[in-house]
Protein backbone atom coordinates (compact mmCIF):
# COMPACT_ATOMS: atom_id res chain seq x y z
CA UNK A 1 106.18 123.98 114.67
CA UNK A 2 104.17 123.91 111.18
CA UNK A 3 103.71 120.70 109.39
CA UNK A 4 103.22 120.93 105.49
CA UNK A 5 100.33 119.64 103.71
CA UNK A 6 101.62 116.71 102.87
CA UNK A 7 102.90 115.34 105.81
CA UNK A 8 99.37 116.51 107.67
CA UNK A 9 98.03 114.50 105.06
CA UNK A 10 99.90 111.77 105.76
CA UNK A 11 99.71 111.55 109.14
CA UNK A 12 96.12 111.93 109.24
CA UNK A 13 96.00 108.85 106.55
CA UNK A 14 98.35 107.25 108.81
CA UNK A 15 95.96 107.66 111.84
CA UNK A 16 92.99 106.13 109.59
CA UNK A 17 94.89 103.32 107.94
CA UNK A 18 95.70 102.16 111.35
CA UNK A 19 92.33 102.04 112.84
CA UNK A 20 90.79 100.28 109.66
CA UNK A 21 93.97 97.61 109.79
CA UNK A 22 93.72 96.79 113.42
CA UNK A 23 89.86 96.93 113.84
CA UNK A 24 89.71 94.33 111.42
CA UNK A 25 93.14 92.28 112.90
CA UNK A 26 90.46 92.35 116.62
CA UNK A 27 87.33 91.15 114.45
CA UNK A 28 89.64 88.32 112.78
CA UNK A 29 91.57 87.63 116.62
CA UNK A 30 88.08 87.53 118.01
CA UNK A 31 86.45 85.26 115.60
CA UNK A 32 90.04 82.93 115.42
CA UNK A 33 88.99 78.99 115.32
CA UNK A 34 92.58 77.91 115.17
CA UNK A 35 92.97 77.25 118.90
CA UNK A 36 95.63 80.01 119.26
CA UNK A 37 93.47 82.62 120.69
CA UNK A 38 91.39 80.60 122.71
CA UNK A 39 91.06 77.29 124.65
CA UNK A 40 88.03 75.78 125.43
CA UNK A 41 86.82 79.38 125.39
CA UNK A 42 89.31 80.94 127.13
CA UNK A 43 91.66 83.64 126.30
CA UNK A 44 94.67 82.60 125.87
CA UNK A 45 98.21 84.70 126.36
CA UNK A 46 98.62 85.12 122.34
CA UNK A 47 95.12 86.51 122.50
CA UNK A 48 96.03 88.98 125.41
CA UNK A 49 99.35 90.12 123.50
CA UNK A 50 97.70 90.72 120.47
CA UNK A 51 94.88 92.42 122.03
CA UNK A 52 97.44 94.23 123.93
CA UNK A 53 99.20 95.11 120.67
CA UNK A 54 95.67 96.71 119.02
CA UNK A 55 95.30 98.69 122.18
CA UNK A 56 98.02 100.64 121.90
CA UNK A 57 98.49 101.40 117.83
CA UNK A 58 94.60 102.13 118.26
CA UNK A 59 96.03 104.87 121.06
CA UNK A 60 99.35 105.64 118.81
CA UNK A 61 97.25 105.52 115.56
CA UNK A 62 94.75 108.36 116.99
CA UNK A 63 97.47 110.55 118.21
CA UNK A 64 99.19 110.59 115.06
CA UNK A 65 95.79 111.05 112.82
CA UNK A 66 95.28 114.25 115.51
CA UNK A 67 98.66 115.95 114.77
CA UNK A 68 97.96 115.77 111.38
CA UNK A 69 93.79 117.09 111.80
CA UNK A 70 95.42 119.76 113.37
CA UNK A 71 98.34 120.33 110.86
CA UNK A 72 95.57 121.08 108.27
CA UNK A 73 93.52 123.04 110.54
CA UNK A 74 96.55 125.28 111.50
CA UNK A 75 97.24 125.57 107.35
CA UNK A 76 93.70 125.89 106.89
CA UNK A 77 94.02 129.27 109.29
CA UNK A 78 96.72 130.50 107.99
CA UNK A 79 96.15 130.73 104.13
């Protein structure tokens, strides 16, 4: 299967946008002084769900980006 350019591109800014969003949703969970994340120190479930959540669009996020690194690479080739 052959992706165009754009959607390469897209997916690729897809894959980027994701990690940049949910690196900085972990620094913000991490750093959270509203008692919802933690108590007396401890993680709490919302912090383990959320965690949880990053996790896997960090794993979804870089598969996506790769199918569309390779999309351009295989246009790339091929021109």
């Amino acid at each position: 299967m052959k992706l165009s350019r754009p959607l390469s591109w897209f997916l690729l800014a897809f894959g980027v946008w994701s990690w940049v969003i949910w690196v900085t949703f972990v620094k913000n969970l991490v750093k959270d002084g509203s008692g919802l994340a933690f108590d007396d120190g401890h993680p709490t479930a919302y912090f383990w769900v959320h965690l949880t959540l990053a996790v896997v669009s960090f794993v979804l996020g870089t598969a996506i980006g790769v199918i569309g690194l390779r999309g351009l690479r295989a246009l790339r080739r091929t021109s």
